[in-house]
Protein backbone atom coordinates (compact mmCIF):
# COMPACT_ATOMS: atom_id res chain seq x y z
CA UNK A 1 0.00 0.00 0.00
CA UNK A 2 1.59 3.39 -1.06
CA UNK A 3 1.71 5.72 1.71
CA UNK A 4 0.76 9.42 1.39
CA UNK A 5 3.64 10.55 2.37
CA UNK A 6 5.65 8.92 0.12
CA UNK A 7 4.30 11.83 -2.79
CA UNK A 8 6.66 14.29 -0.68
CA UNK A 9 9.88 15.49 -1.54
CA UNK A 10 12.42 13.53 1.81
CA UNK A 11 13.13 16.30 4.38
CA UNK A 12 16.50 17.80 4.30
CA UNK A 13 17.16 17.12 0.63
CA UNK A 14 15.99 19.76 -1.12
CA UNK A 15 18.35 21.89 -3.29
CA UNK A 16 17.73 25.07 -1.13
CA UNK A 17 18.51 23.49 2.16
CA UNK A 18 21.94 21.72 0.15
CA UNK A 19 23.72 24.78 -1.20
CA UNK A 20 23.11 27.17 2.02
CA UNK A 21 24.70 23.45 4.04
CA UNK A 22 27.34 23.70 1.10
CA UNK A 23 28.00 27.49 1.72
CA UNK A 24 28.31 27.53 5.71
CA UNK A 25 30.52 24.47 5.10
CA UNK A 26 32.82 26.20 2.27
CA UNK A 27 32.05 29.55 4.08
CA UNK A 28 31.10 30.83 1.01
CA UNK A 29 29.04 34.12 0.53
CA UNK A 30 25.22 32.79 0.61
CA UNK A 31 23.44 34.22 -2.63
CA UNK A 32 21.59 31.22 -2.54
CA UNK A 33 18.53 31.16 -0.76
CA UNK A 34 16.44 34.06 -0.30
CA UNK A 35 16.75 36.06 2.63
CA UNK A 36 18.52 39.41 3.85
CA UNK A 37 21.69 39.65 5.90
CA UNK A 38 20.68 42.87 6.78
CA UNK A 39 17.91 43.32 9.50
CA UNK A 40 14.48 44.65 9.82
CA UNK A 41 13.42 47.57 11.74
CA UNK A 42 14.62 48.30 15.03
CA UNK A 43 11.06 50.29 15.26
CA UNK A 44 9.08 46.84 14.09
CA UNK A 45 11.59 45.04 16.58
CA UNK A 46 10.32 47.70 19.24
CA UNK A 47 6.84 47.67 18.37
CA UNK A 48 6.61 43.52 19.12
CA UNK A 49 8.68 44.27 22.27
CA UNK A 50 6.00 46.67 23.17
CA UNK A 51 2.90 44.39 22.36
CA UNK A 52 4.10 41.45 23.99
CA UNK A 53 4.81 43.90 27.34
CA UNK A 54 1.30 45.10 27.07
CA UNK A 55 -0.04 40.96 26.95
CA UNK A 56 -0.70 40.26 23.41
CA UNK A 57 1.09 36.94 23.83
CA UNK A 58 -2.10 34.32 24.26
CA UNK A 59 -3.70 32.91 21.37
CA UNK A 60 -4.71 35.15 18.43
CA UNK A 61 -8.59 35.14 16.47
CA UNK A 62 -8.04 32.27 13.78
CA UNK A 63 -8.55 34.92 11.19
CA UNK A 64 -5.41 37.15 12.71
CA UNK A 65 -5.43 39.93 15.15
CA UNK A 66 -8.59 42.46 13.50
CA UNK A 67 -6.55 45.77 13.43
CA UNK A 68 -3.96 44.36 11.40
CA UNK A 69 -6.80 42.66 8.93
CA UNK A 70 -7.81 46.29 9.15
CA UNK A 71 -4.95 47.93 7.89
CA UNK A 72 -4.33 45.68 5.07
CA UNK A 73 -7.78 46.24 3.79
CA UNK A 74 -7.08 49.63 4.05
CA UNK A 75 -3.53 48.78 2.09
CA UNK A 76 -5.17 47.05 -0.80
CA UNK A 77 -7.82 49.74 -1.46
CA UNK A 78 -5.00 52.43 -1.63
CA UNK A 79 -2.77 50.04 -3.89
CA UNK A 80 -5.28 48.51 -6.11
CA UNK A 81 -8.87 49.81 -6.08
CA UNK A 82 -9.76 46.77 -4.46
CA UNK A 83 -12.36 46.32 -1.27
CA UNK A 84 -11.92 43.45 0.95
CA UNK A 85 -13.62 42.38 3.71
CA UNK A 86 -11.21 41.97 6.83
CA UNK A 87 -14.04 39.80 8.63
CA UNK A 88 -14.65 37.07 6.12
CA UNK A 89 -11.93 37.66 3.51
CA UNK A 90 -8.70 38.31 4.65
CA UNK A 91 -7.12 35.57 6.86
CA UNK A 92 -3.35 36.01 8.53
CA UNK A 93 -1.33 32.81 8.00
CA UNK A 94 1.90 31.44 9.19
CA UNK A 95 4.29 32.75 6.01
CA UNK A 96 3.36 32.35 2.35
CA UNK A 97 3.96 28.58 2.48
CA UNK A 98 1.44 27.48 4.75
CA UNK A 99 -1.02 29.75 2.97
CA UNK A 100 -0.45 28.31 -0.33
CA UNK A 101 -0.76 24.82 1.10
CA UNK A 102 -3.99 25.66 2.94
CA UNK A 103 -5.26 27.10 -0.22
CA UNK A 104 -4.47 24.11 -2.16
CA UNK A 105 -5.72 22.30 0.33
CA UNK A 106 -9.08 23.55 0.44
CA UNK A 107 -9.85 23.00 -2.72
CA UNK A 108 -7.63 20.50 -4.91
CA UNK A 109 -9.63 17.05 -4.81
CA UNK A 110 -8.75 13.84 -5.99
CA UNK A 111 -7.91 13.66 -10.03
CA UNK A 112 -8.64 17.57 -10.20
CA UNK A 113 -5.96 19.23 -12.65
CA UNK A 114 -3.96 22.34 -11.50
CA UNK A 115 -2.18 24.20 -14.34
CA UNK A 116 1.26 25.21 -12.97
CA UNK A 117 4.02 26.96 -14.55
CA UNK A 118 7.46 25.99 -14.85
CA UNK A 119 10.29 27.40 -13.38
CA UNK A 120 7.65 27.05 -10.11
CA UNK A 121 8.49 27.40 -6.25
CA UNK A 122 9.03 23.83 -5.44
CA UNK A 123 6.02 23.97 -2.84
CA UNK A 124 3.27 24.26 -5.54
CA UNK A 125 3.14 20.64 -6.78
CA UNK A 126 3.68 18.60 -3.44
CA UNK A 127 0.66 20.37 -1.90
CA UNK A 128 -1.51 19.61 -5.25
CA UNK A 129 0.05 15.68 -5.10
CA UNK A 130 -0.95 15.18 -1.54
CA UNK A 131 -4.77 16.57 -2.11
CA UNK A 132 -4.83 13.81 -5.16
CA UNK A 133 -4.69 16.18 -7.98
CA UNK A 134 -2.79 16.52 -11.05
CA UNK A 135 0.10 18.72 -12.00
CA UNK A 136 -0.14 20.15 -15.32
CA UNK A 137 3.28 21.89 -16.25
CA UNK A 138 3.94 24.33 -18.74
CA UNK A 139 7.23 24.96 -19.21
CA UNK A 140 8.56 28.46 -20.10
CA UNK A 141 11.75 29.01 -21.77
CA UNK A 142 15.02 32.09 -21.31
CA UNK A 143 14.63 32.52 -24.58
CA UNK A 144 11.73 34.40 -24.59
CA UNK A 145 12.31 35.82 -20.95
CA UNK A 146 9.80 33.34 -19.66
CA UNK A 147 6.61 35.10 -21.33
CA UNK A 148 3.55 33.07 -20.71
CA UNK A 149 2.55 31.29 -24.23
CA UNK A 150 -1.47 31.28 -23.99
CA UNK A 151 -2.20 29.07 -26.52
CA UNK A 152 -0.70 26.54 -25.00
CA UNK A 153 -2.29 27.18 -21.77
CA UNK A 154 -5.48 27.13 -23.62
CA UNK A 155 -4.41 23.27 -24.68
CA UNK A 156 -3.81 22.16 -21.11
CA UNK A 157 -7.48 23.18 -20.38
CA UNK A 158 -9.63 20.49 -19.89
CA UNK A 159 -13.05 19.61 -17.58
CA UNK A 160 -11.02 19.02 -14.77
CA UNK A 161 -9.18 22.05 -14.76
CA UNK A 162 -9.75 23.06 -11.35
CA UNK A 163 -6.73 25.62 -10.49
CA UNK A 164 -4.30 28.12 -12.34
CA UNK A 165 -1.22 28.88 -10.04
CA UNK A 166 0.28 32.41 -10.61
CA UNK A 167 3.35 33.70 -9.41
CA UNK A 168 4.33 37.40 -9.95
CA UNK A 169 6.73 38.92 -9.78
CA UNK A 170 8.16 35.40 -10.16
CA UNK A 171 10.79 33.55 -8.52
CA UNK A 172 12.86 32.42 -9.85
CA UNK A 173 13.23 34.03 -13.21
CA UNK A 174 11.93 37.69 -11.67
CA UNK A 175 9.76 37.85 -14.40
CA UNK A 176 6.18 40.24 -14.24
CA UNK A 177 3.06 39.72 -15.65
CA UNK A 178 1.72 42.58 -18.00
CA UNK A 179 -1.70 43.64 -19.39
CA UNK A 180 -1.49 41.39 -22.20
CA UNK A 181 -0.91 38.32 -19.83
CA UNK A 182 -4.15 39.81 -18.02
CA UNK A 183 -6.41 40.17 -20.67
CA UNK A 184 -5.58 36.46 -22.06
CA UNK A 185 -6.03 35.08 -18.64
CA UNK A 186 -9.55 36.79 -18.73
CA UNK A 187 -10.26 35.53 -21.64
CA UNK A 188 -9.53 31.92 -20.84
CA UNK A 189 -11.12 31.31 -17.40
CA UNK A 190 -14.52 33.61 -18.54
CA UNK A 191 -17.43 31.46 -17.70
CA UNK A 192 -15.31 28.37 -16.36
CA UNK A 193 -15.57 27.60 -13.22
CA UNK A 194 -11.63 27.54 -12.58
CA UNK A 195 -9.90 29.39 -9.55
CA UNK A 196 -6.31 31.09 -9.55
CA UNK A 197 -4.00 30.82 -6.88
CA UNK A 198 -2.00 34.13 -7.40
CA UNK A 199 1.56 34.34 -5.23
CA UNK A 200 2.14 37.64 -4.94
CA UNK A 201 4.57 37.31 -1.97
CA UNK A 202 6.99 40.05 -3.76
CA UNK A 203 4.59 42.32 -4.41
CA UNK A 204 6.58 45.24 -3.95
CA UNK A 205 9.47 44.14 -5.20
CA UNK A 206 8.97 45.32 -8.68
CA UNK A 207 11.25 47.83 -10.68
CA UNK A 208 11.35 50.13 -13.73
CA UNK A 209 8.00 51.66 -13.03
CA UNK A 210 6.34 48.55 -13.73
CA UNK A 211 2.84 48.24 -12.51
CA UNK A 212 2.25 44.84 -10.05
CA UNK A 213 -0.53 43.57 -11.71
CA UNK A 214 -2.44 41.90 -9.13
CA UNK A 215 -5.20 40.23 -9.75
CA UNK A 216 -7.00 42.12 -7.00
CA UNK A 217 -7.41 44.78 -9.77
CA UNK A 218 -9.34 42.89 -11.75
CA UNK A 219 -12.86 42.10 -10.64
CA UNK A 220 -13.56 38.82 -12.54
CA UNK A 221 -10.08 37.67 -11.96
CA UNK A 222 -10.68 38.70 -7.97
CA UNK A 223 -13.85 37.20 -7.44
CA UNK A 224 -12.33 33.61 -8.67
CA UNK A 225 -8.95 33.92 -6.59
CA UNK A 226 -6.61 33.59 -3.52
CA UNK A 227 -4.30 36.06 -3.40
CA UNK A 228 -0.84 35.38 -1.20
CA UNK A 229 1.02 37.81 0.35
CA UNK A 230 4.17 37.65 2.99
CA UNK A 231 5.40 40.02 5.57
CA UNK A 232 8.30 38.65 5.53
CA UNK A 233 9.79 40.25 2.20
CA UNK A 234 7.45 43.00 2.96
CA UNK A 235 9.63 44.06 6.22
CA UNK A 236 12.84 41.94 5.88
CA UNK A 237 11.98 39.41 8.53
CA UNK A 238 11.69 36.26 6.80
CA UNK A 239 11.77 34.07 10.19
CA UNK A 240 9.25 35.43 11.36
CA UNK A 241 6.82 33.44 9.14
CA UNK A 242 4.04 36.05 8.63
CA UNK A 243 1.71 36.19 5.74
CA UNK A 244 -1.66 36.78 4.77
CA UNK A 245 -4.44 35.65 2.17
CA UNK A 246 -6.72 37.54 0.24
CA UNK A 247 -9.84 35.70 -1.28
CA UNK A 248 -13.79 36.26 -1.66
CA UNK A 249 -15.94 35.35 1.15
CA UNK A 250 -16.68 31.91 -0.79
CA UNK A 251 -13.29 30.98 -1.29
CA UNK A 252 -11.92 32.27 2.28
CA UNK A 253 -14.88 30.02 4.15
CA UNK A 254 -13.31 27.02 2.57
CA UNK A 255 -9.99 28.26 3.28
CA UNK A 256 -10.82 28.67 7.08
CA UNK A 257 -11.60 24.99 7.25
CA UNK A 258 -8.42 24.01 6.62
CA UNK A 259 -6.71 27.08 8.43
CA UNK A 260 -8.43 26.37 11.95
CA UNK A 261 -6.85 22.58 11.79
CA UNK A 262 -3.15 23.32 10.26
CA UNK A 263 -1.70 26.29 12.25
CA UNK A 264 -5.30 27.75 13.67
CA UNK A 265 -3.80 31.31 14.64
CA UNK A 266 -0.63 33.17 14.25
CA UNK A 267 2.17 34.92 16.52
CA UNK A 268 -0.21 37.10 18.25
CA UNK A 269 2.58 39.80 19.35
CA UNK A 270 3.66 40.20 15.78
CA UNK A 271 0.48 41.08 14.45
CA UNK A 272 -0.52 43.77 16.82
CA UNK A 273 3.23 45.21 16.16
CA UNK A 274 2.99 44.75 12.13
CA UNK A 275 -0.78 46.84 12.10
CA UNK A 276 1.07 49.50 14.30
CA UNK A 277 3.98 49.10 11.53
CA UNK A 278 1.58 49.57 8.51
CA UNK A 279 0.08 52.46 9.46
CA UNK A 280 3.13 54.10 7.48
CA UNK A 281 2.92 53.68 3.94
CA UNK A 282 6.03 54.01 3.11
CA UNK A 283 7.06 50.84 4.77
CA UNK A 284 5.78 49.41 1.90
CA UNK A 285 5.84 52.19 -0.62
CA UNK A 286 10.04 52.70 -0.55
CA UNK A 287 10.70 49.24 -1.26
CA UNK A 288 10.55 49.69 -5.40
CA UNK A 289 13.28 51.78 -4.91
CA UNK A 290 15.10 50.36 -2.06
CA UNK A 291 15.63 47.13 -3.63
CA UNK A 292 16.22 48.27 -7.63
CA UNK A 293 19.23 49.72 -6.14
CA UNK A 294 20.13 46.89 -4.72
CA UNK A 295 19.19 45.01 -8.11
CA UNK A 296 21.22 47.80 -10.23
CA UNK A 297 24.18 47.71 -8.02
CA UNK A 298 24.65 43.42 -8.60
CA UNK A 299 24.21 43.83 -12.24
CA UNK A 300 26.57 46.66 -12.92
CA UNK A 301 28.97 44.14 -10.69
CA UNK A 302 27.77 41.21 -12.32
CA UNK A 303 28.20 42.83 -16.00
CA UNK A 304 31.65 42.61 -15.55
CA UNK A 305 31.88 39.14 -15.27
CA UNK A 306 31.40 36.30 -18.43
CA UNK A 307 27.44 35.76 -17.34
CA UNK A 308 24.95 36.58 -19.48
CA UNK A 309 22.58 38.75 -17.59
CA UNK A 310 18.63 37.40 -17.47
CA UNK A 311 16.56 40.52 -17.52
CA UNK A 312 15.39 41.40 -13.53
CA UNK A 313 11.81 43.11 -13.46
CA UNK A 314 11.00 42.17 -9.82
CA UNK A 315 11.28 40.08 -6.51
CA UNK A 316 14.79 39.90 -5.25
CA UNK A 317 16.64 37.62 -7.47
CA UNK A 318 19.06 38.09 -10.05
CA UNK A 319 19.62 35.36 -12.77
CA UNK A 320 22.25 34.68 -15.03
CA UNK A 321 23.07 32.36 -18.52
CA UNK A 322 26.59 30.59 -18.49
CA UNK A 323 26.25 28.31 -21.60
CA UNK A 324 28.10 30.01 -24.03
CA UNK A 325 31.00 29.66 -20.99
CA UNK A 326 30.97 25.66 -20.40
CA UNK A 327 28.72 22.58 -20.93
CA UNK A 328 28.67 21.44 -17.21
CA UNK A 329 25.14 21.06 -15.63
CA UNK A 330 23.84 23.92 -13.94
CA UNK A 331 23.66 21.82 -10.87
CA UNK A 332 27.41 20.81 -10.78
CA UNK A 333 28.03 23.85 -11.73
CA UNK A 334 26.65 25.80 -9.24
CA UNK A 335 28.25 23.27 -6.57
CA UNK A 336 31.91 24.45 -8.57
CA UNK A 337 31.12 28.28 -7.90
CA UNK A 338 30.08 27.42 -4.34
CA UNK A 339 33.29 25.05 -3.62
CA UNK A 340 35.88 27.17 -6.11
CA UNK A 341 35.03 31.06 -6.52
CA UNK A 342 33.18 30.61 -2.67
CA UNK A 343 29.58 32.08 -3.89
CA UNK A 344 26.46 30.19 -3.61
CA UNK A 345 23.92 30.54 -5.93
CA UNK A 346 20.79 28.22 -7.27
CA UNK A 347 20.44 26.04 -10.44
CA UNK A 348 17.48 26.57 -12.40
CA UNK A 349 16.82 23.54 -13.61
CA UNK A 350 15.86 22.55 -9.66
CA UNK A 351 12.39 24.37 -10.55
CA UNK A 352 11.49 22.17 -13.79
CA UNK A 353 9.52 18.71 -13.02
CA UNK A 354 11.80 17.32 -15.56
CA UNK A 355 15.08 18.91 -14.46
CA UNK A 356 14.93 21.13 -17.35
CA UNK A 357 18.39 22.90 -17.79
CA UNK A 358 18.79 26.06 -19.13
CA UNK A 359 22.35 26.63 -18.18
CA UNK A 360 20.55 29.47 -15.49
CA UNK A 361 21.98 30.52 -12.05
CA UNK A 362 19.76 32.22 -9.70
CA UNK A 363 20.93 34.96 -7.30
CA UNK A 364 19.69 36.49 -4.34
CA UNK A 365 20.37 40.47 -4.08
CA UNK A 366 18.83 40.91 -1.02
CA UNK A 367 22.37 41.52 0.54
CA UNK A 368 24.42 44.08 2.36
CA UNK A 369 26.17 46.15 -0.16
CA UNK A 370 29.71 44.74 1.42
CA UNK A 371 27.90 41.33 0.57
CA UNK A 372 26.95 41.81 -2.93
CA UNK A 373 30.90 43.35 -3.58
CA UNK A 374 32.61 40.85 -1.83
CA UNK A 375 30.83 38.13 -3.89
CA UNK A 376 31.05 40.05 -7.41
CA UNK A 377 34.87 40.37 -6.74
CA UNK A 378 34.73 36.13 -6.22
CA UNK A 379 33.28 35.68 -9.36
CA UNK A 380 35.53 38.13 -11.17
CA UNK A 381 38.38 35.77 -9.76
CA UNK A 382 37.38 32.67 -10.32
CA UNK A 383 38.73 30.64 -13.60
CA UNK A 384 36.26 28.90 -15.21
């Protein structure tokens, strides 16, 4: 008899957990996985110091602490035109993970087919595989700087197409979608009764004047989605493990279910700290430009190395093409650079169901300026 749990990656093994092991052990520079090494806010740090001295540190409402549901209604309105209910459609979760596994969750059943595509965040397609459903990949190519091909989409459609999973800006090709990706997406779930699962956990993270093209703007697109968000790339605190879905009332009620049974509430003294926090917009309003320096400072370093630069349009990752350098795998090869030139990065092809390899390296930017120098300096070094 096959065990469910068997349909899960082993713990400890995946290529994330590997190369930051690799880089501690090496002591390389850690451009691998993606976190700061800079801190958050000594006022947020203050703020949670003050709430759990005033006795927010019992249990939290399921839903999350109101005032903070509060604010990021009022967040959403002034970003995107968009009205949610903080009572029965916003819901505070433990990170972005656990809210895109409760989403799946709630609504992925046995043989249903989720439409996923590839380079994907390697926690999409265990969460559909444990519910019983059925990964549908569509793989997207460098070549074209992973645009979305929507005719093929429209091929993978079938009766049981019960889920689209979005991710934008994307990691890791830090790709965007646009208004032509909108309008196609319209067009194909129009009268079906298919949801969207939209990770928009670097929201802010987008450069160039781009516009984040959520699909909170979009009131068909809205009224048939869960949105995911995380406060962790939103305030540099990625241990802390706060996040927060979006969804309509009919959507969020199934959502709950599964909510109240995985986690049931979340760090109570955070959340009354993070609604104090938000009551500034421009903790979330800098970031654009606080981060596209960061972004144009690694490529002007990076340019003067042999990589190919991947163009960056948002979330905090930098990627790179090395083919025209050597044939090795992107995997060994990004073990080399970790080992040899002492900078960890991640191989592409570790997103792909079929270990599709592109010759791509992923980098993190979200680094100390000192960091980002002392690891372009490595790579300028190192012999390949």
């Amino acid at each position: 008899m096959t065990s469910i749990v068997s349909k899960l990656p082993q713990v400890g093994t995946t290529i994330f957990t590997t190369m930051s092991a690799l880089a501690a052990q090496v002591g390389a520079i850690n451009l691998s996985q993606g976190f700061p090494d800079y801190d958050c806010s000594p006022e947020l740090i203050e703020l949670v110091n003050q709430a759990m001295k005033e006795g927010h540190n019992q249990y939290a409402p399921m839903a999350g602490v109101k005032a903070l549901r509060d604010e990021i209604a009022n967040k959403v309105q002034k970003l995107h035109g968009a009205a949610y209910d903080p009572d029965t459609e916003i819901t505070i979760t433990a990170g972005g993970t656990q809210a895109i596994f409760t989403a799946i969750s709630a609504v992925i059943h046995p043989n249903d087919e989720v439409i996923v595509f590839e380079p994907a965040f390697d926690c999409y397609a265990p969460a559909i595989k444990v519910m019983g459903g059925i990964v549908k990949s569509l793989e997207l190519e460098p070549t074209n700087n992973y645009r979305i091909d929507w005719g093929m989409v429209k091929k993978l459609i079938t009766n049981r197409t019960k889920l689209i999973i979005l991710n934008s800006p994307h990691n890791p090709t830090a790709t965007i979608l646009h208004q032509e990706d909108i309008e196609q997406l319209s067009a194909i779930v129009h009268n079906q009764d298919i949801l969207i699962l939209s990770d928009e956990v670097y929201e802010h993270l987008i450069y160039d004047g781009e516009v984040h093209h959520s699909m909170a703007r979009y009131p068909e697109l809205k009224e048939r989605s869960f949105i995911v968000a995380s406060f962790g790339k939103l305030f540099h605190a990625t241990g802390w493990k706060v996040g927060y879905v979006l969804a309509p009332e009919y959507l969020m009620n199934e959502f709950r279910k599964v909510h109240q049974f995985l986690v049931f509430s979340v760090n109570s003294a955070m959340q009354h700290a993070m609604a104090q926090y938000l009551k500034d917009e421009n903790t979330y309003r800098s970031l654009p430009d606080f981060f596209q320096q960061k972004r144009d400072y690694f490529r002007q370093g990076l340019a003067q190395t042999q990589f190919e630069l991947l163009p960056s349009y948002g979330s905090y990752f930098q990627s790179v093409k090395y083919g025209h350098l050597n044939n090795e795998s992107d995997v060994d090869f990004a073990m080399r650079l970790t080992r040899e030139a002492g900078v960890a990065c991640i191989p592409t092809s570790v997103f792909y169901t079929r270990g599709t390899d592109h010759k791509v390296l992923r980098f993190c930017f979200a680094k100390k300026q000192e960091t980002l120098d002392d690891a372009v300096n490595r790579l300028l070094d190192f012999k390949l």
